[in-house]
C-alpha atoms as a PDB file:
ATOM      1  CA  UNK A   1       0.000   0.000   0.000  1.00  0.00           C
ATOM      2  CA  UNK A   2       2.379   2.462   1.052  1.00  0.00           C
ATOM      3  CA  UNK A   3       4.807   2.006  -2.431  1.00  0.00           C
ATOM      4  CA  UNK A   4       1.699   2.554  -4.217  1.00  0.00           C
ATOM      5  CA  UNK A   5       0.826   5.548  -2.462  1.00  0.00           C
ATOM      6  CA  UNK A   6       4.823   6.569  -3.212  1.00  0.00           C
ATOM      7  CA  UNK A   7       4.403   5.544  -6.752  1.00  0.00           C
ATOM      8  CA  UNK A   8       1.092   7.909  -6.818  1.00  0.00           C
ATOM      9  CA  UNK A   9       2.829  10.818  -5.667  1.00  0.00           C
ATOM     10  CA  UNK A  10       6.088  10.334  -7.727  1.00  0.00           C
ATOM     11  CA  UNK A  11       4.246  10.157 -10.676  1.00  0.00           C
ATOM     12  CA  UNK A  12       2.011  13.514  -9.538  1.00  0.00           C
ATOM     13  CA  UNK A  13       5.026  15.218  -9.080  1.00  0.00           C
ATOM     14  CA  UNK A  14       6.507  14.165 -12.451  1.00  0.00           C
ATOM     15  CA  UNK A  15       3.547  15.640 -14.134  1.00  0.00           C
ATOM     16  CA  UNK A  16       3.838  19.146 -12.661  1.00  0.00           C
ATOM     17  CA  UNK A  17       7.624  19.422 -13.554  1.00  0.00           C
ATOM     18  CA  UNK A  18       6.586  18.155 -17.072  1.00  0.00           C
ATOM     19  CA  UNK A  19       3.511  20.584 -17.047  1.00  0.00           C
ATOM     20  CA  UNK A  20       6.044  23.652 -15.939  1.00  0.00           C
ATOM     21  CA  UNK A  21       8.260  22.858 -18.425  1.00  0.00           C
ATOM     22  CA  UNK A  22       5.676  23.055 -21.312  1.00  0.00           C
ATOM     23  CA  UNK A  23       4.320  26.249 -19.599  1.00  0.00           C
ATOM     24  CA  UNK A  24       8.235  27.995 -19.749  1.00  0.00           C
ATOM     25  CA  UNK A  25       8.668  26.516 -23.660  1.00  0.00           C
ATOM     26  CA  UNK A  26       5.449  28.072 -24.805  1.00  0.00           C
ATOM     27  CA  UNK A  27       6.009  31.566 -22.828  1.00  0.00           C
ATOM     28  CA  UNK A  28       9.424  31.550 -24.393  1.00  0.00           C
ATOM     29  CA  UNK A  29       7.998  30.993 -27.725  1.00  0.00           C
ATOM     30  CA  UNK A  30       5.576  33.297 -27.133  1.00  0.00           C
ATOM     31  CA  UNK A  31       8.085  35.787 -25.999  1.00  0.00           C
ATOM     32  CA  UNK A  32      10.095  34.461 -29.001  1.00  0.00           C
ATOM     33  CA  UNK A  33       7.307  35.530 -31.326  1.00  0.00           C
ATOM     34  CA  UNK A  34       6.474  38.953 -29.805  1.00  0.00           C
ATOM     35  CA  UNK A  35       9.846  39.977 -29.942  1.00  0.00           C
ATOM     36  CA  UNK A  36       9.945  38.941 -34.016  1.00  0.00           C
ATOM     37  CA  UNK A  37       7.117  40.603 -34.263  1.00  0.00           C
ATOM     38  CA  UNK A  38       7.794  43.619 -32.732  1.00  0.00           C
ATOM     39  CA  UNK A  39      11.137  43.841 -34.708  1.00  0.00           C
ATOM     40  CA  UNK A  40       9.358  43.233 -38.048  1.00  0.00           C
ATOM     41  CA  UNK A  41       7.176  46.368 -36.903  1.00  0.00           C
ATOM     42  CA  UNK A  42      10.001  48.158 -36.016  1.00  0.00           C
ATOM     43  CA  UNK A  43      11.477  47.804 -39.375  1.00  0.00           C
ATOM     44  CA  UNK A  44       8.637  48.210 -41.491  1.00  0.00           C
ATOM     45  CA  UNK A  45       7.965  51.829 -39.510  1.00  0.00           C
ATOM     46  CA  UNK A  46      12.247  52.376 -40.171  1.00  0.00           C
ATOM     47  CA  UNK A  47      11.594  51.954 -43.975  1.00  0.00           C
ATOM     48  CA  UNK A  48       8.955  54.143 -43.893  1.00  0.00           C
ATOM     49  CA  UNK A  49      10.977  56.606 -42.490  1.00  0.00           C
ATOM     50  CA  UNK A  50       8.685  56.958 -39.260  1.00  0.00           C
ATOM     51  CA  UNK A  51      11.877  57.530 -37.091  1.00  0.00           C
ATOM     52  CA  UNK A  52       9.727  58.853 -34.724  1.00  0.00           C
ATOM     53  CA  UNK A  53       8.170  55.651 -33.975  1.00  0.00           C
ATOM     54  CA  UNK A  54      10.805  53.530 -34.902  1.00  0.00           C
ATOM     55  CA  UNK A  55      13.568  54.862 -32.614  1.00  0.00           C
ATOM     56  CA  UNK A  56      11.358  54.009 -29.566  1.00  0.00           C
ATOM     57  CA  UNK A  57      10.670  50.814 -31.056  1.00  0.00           C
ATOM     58  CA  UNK A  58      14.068  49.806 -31.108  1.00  0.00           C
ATOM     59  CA  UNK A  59      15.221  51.317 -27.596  1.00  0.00           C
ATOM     60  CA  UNK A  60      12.475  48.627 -25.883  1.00  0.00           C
ATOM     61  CA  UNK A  61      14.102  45.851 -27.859  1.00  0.00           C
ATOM     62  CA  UNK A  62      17.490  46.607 -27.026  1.00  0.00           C
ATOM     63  CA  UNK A  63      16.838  46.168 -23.791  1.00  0.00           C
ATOM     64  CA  UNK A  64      15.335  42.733 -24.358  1.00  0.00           C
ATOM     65  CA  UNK A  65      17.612  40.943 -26.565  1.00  0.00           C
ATOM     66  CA  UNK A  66      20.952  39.868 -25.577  1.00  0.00           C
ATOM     67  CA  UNK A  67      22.994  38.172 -28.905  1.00  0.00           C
ATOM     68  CA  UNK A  68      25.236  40.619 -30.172  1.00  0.00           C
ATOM     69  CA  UNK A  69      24.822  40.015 -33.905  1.00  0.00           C
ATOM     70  CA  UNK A  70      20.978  41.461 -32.989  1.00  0.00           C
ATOM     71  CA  UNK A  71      22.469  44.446 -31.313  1.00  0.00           C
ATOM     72  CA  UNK A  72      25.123  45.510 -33.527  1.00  0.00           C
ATOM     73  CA  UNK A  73      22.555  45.874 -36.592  1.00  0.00           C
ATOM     74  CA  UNK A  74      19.185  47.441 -33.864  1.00  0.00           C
ATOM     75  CA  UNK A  75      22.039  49.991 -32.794  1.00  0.00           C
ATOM     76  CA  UNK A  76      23.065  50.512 -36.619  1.00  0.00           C
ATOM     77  CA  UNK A  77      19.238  51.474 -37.022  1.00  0.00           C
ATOM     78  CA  UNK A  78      18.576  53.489 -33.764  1.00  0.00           C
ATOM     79  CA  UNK A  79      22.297  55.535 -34.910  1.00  0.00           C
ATOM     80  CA  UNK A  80      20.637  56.070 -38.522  1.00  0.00           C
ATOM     81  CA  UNK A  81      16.969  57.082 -36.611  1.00  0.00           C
ATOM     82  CA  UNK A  82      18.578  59.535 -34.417  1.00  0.00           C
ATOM     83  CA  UNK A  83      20.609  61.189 -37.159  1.00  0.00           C
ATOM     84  CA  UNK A  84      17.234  61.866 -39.046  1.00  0.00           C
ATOM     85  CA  UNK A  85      15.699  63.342 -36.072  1.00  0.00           C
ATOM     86  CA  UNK A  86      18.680  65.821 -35.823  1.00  0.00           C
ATOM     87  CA  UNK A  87      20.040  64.054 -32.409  1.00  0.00           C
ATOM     88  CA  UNK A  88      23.824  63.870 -33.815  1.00  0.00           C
ATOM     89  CA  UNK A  89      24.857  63.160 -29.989  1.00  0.00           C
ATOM     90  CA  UNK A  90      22.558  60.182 -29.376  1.00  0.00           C
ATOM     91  CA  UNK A  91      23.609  58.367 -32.466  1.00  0.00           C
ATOM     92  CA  UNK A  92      27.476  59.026 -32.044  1.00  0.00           C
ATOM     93  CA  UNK A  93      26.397  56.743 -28.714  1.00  0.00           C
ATOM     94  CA  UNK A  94      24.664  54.666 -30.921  1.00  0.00           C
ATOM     95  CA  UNK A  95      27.185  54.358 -33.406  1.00  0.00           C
ATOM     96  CA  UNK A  96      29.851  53.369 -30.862  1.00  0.00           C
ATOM     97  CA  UNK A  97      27.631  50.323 -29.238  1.00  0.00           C
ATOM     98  CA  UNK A  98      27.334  49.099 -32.914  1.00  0.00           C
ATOM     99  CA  UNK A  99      30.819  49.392 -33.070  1.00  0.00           C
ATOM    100  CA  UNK A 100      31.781  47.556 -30.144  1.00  0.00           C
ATOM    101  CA  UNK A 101      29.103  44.703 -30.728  1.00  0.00           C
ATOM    102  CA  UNK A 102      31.347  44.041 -34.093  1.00  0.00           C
ATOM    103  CA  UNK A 103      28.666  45.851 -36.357  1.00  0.00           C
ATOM    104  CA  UNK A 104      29.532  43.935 -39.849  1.00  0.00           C
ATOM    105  CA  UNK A 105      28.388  46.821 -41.429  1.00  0.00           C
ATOM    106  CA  UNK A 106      32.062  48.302 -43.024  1.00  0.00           C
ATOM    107  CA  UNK A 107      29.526  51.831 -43.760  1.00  0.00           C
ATOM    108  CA  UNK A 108      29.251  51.935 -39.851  1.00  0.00           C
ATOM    109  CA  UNK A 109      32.790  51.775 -38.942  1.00  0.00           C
ATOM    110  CA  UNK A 110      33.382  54.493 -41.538  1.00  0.00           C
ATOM    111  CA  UNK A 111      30.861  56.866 -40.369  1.00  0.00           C
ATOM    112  CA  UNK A 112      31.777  56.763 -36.789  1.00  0.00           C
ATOM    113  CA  UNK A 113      35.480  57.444 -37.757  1.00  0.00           C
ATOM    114  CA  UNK A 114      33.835  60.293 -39.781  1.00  0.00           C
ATOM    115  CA  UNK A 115      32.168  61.793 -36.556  1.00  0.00           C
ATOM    116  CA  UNK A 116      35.253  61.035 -34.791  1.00  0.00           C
ATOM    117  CA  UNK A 117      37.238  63.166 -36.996  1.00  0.00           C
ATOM    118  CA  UNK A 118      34.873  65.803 -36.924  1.00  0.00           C
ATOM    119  CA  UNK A 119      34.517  66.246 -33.005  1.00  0.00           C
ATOM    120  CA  UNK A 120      38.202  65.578 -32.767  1.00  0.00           C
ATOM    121  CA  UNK A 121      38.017  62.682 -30.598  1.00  0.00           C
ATOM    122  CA  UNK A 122      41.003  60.779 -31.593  1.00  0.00           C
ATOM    123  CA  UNK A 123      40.275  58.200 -28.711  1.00  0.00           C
ATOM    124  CA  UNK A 124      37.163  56.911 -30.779  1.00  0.00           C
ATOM    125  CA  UNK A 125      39.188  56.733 -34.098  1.00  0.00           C
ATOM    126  CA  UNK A 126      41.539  55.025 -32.292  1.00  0.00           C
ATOM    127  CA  UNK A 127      38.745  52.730 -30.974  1.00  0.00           C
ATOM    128  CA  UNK A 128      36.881  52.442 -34.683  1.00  0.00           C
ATOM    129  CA  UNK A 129      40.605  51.227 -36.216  1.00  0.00           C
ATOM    130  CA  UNK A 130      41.205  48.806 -33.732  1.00  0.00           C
ATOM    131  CA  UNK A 131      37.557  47.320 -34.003  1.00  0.00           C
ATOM    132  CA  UNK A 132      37.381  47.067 -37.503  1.00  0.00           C
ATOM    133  CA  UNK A 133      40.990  45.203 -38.022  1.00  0.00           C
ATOM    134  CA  UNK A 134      39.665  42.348 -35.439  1.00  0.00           C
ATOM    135  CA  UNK A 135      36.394  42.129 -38.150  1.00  0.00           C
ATOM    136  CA  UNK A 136      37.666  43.277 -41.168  1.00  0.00           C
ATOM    137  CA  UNK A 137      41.095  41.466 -42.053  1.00  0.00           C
ATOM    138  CA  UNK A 138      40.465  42.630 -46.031  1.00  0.00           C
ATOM    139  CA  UNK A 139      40.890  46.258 -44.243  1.00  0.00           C
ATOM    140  CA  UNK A 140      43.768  45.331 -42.146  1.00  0.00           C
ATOM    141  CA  UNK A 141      46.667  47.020 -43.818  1.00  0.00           C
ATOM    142  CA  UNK A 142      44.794  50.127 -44.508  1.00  0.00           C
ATOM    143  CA  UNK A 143      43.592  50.306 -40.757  1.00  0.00           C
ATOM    144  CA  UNK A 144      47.052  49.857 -39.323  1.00  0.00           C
ATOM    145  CA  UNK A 145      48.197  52.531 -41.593  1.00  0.00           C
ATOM    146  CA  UNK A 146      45.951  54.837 -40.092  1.00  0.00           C
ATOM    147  CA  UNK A 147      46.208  53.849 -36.476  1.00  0.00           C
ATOM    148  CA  UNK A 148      50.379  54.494 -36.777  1.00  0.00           C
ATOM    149  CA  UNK A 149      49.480  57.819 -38.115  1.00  0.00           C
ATOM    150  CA  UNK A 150      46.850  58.203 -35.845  1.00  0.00           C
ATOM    151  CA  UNK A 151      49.697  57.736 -32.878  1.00  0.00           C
ATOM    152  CA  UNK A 152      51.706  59.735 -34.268  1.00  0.00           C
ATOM    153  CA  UNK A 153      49.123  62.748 -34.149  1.00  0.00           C
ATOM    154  CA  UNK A 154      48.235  62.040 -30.842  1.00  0.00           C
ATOM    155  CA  UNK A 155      51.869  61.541 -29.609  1.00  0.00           C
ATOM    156  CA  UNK A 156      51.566  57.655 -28.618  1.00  0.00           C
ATOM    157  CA  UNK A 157      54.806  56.751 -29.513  1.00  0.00           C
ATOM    158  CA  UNK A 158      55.094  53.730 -27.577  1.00  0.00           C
ATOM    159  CA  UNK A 159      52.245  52.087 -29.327  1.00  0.00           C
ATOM    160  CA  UNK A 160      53.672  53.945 -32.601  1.00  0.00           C
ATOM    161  CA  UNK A 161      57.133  52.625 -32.167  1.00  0.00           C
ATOM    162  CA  UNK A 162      55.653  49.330 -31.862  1.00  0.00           C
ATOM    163  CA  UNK A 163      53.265  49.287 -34.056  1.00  0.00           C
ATOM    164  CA  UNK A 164      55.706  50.797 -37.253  1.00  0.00           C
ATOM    165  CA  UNK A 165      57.940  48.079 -36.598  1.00  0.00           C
ATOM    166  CA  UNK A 166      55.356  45.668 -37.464  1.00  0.00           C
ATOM    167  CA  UNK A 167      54.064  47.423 -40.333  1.00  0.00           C
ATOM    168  CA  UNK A 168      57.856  47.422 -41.280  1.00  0.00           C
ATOM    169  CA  UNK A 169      57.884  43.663 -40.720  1.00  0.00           C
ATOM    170  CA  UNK A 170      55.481  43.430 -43.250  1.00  0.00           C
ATOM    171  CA  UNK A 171      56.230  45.599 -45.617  1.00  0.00           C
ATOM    172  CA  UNK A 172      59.843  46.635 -45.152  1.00  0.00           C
ATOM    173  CA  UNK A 173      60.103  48.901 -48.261  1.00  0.00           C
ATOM    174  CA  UNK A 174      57.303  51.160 -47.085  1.00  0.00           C
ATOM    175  CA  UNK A 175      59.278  54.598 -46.711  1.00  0.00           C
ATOM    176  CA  UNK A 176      56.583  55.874 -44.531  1.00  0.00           C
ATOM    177  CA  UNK A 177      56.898  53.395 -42.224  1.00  0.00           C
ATOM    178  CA  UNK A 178      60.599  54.426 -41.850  1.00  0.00           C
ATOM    179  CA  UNK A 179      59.055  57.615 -41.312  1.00  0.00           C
ATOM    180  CA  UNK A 180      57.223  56.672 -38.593  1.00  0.00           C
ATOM    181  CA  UNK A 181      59.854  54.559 -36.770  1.00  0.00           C
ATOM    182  CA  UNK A 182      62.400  58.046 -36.659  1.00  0.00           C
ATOM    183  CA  UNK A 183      59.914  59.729 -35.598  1.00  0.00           C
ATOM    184  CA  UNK A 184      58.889  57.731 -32.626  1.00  0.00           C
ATOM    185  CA  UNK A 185      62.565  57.328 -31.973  1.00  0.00           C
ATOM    186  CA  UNK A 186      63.430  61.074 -32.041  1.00  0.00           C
ATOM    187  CA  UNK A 187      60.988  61.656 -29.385  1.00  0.00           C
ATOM    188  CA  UNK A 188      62.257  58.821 -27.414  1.00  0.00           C
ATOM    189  CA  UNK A 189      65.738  60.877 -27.506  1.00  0.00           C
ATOM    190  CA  UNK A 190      67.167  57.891 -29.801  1.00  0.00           C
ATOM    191  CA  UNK A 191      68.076  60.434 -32.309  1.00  0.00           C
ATOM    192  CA  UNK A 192      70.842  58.673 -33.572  1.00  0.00           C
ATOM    193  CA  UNK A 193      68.453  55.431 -34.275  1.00  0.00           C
ATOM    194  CA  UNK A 194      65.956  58.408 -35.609  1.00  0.00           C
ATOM    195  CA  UNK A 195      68.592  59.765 -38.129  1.00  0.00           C
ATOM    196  CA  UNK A 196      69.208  56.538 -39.815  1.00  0.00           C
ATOM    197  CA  UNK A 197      65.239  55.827 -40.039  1.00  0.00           C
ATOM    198  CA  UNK A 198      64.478  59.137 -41.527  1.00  0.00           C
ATOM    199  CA  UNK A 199      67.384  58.579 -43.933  1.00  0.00           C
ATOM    200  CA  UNK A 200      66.264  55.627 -44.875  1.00  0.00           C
ATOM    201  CA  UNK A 201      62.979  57.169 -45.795  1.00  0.00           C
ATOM    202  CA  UNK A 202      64.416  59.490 -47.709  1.00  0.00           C
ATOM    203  CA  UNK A 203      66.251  57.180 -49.711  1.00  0.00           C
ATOM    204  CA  UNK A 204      62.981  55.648 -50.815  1.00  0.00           C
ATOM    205  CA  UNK A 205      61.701  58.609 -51.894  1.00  0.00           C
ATOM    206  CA  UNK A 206      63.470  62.161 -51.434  1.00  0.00           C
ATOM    207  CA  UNK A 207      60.377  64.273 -51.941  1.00  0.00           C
ATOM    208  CA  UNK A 208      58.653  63.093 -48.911  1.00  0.00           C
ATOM    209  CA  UNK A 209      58.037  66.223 -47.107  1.00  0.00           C
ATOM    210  CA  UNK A 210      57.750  64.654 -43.516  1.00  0.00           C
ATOM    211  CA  UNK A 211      60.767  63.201 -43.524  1.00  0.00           C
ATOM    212  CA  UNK A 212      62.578  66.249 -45.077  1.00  0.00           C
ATOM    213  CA  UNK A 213      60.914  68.275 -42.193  1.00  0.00           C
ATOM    214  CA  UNK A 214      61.712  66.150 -39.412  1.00  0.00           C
ATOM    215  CA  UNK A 215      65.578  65.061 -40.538  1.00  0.00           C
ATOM    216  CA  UNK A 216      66.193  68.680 -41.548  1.00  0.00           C
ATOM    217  CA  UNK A 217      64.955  69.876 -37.997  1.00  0.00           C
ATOM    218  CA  UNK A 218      66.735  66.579 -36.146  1.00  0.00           C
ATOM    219  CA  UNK A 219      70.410  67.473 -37.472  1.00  0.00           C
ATOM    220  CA  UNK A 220      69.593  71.167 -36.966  1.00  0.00           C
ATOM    221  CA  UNK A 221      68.820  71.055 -33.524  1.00  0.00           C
ATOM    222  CA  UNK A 222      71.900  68.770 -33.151  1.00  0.00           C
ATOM    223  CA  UNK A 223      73.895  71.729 -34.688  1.00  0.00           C
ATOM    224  CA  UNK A 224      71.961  74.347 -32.461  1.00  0.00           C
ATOM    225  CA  UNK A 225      72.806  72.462 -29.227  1.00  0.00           C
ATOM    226  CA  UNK A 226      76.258  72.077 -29.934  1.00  0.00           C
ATOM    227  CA  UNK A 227      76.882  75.622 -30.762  1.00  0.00           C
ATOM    228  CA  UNK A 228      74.879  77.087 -27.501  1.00  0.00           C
ATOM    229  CA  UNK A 229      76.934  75.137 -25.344  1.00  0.00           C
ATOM    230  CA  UNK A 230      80.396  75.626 -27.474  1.00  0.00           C
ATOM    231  CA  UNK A 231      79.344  79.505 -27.778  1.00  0.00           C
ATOM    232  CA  UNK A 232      78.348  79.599 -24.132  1.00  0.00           C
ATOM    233  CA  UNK A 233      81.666  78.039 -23.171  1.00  0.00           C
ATOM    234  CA  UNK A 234      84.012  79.967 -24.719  1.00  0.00           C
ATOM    235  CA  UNK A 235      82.182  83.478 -23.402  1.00  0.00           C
ATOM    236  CA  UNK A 236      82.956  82.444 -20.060  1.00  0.00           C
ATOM    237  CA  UNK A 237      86.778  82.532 -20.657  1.00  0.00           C
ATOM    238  CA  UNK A 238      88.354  85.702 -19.407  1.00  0.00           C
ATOM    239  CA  UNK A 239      91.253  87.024 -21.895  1.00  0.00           C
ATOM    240  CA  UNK A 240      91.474  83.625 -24.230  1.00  0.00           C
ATOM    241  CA  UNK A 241      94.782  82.489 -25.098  1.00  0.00           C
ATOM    242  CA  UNK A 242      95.403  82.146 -29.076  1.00  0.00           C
ATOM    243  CA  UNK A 243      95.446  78.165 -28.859  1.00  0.00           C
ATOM    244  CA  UNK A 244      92.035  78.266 -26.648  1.00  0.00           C
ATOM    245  CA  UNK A 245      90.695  80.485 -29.537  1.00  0.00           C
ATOM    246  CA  UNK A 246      92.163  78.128 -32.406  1.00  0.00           C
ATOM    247  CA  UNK A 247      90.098  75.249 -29.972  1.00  0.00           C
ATOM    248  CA  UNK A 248      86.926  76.785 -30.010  1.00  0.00           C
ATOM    249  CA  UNK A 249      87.316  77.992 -33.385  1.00  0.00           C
ATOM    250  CA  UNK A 250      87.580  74.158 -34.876  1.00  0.00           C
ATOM    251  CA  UNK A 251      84.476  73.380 -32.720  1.00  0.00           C
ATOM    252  CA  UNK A 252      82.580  76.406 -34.652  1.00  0.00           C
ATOM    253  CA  UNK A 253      83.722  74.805 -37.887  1.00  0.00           C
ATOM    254  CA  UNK A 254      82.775  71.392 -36.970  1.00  0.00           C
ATOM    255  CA  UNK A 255      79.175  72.694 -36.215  1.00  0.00           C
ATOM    256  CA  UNK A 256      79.229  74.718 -39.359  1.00  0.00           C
ATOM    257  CA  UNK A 257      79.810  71.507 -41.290  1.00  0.00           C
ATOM    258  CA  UNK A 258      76.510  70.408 -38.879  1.00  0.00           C
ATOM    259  CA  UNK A 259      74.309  73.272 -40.254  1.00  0.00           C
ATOM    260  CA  UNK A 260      75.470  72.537 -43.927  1.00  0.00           C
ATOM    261  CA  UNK A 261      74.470  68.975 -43.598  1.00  0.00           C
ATOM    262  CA  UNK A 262      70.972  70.166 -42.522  1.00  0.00           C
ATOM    263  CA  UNK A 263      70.269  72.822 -44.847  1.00  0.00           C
ATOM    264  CA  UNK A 264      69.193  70.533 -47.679  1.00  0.00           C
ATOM    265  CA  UNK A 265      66.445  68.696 -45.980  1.00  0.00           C
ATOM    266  CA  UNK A 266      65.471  72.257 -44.636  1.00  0.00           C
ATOM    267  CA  UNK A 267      65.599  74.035 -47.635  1.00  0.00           C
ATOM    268  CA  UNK A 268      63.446  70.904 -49.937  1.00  0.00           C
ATOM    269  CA  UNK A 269      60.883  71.426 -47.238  1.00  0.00           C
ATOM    270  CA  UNK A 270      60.191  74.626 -47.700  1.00  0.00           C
ATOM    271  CA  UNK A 271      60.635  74.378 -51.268  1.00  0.00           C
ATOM    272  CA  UNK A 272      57.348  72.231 -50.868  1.00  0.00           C
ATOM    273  CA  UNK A 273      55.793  74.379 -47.885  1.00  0.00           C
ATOM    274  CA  UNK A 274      57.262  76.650 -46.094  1.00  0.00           C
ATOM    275  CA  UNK A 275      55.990  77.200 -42.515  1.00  0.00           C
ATOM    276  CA  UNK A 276      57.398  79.880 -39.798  1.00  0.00           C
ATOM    277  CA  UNK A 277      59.311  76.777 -37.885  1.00  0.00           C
ATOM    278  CA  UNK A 278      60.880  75.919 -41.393  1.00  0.00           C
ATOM    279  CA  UNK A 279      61.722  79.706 -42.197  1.00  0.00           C
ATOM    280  CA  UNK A 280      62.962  80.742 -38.506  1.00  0.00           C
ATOM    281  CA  UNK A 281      65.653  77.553 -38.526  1.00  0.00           C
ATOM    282  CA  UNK A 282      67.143  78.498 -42.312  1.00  0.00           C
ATOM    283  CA  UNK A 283      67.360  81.870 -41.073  1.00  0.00           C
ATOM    284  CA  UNK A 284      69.699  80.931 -37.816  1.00  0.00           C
ATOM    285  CA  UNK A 285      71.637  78.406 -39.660  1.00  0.00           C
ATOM    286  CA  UNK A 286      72.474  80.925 -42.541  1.00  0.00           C
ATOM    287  CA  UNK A 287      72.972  83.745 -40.210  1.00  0.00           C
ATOM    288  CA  UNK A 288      75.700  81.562 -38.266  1.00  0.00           C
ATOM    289  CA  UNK A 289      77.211  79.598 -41.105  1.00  0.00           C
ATOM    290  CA  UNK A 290      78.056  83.497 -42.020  1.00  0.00           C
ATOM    291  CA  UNK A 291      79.726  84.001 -39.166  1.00  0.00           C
ATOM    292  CA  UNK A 292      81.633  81.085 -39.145  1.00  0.00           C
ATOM    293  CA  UNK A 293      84.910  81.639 -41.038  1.00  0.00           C
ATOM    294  CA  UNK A 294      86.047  79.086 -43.459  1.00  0.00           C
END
């Protein structure tokens, strides 16, 4: 009597876990449905163009749906919804959270970068690169390209030291990324390292402008250091004698020989575009390269 009664109640209880079970399946398929449906509304009202409805439509689902393929593309459409409705704020924050759910949408990757550039946040563009070579690898080398110059800009020259040596791995007859390497050197204070990168540019191709710039400035400098501290050690000699005149004298020389070697670069620079940095320096080298006898 008693295992029957045990029996009876096992098997009761087996029929209410079953009976649940059916009851969560069929409110998950409902939910299933509702939420299909209400997509397929929010669509239809997005083709429409009824961004007024159709924003709201999509902010309720993307609170509801949790697989990121489904919020990359509802973020892509709330971004597009608020841009219509002349809330350029609201889809930049759109247009990121597509972004960082992988958006396979290359046009949204490209826009944000857009906006980036535009509101001069270089920490999005930076952001938008780095996204779209992890889903893009067709857009890799391009990407890359842009990050190192987007370091650069921004003065990240760890990550652009690093990052040009890799490019340079890959490509090592890319002058630019020689470029990019002395550059991230010289403001490391490895100008010697610097020198030979920049030269090395500029034996790729001669007319690259950066690289005329920033060697013509790096063995200027050089020269300019050298002759403040000569100049400045010599005026602090009371009465010279003739052999610590024929000392300091060579050293002059020596740095003249310095100036000459940057002219060049200097003067193919501003051959191309002259600035007041580029002007200022060719004045002080010619003005003591004058003064310096032969």
């Amino acid at each position: 009597m008693m295992k029957k009664l045990a029996f009876g109640c096992y098997a009761k209880v087996l029929c209410y876990v079953i009976f649940l079970l059916l009851l969560i399946g069929s409110t998950d398929a409902c939910r299933s449905q509702s939420i299909d449906h209400r997509l397929s509304k929010a669509n239809s009202l997005f083709f429409e163009k009824d961004y007024t409805n159709a924003l709201p439509a999509y902010n309720q689902l993307l609170t509801e749906l949790t697989d990121s393929v489904d919020l990359s593309n509802l973020y892509c459409y709330a971004a597009i919804c608020s841009e219509k409705l002349k809330d350029t704020i609201q889809a930049y924050g759109y247009y990121k959270n597509a972004v960082a759910y992988r958006s396979v949408q290359m046009s949204v990757y490209n826009k944000l970068y857009s906006l980036a550039g535009k509101r001069n946040d270089m920490a999005c563009q930076e952001f938008v690169l780095l996204q779209k070579i992890g889903v893009f690898p067709s857009e890799q080398k391009e990407s890359r390209k842009k990050l190192a110059y987007l370091y650069a800009a921004t003065r990240q020259y760890s990550k652009l030291l690093k990052l040009a040596e890799q490019l340079l791995y890959d490509e090592p007859a890319n002058h630019e990324y020689h470029y990019l390497k002395g550059v991230a050197l010289q403001n490391f204070g490895e100008t010697e390292m610097a020198e030979q990168s920049l030269r090395k540019a500029l034996e790729m191709n001669p007319d690259d402008y950066a690289a005329n710039v920033n060697l013509g400035l790096l063995l200027f400098n050089r020269a300019s250091a050298a002759f403040d501290k000569d100049q400045a050690e010599y005026e602090k000699v009371n009465d010279p004698t003739w052999n610590e005149y024929l000392v300091y004298l060579q050293k002059m020389k020596q740095i003249k020989a310095m100036y000459n070697e940057a002219e060049p670069y200097l003067s193919k620079a501003c051959q191309m575009n002259c600035n007041d940095s580029l002007k200022r320096a060719l004045e002080i080298l010619k003005s003591r390269t004058a003064e310096i006898k032969g």
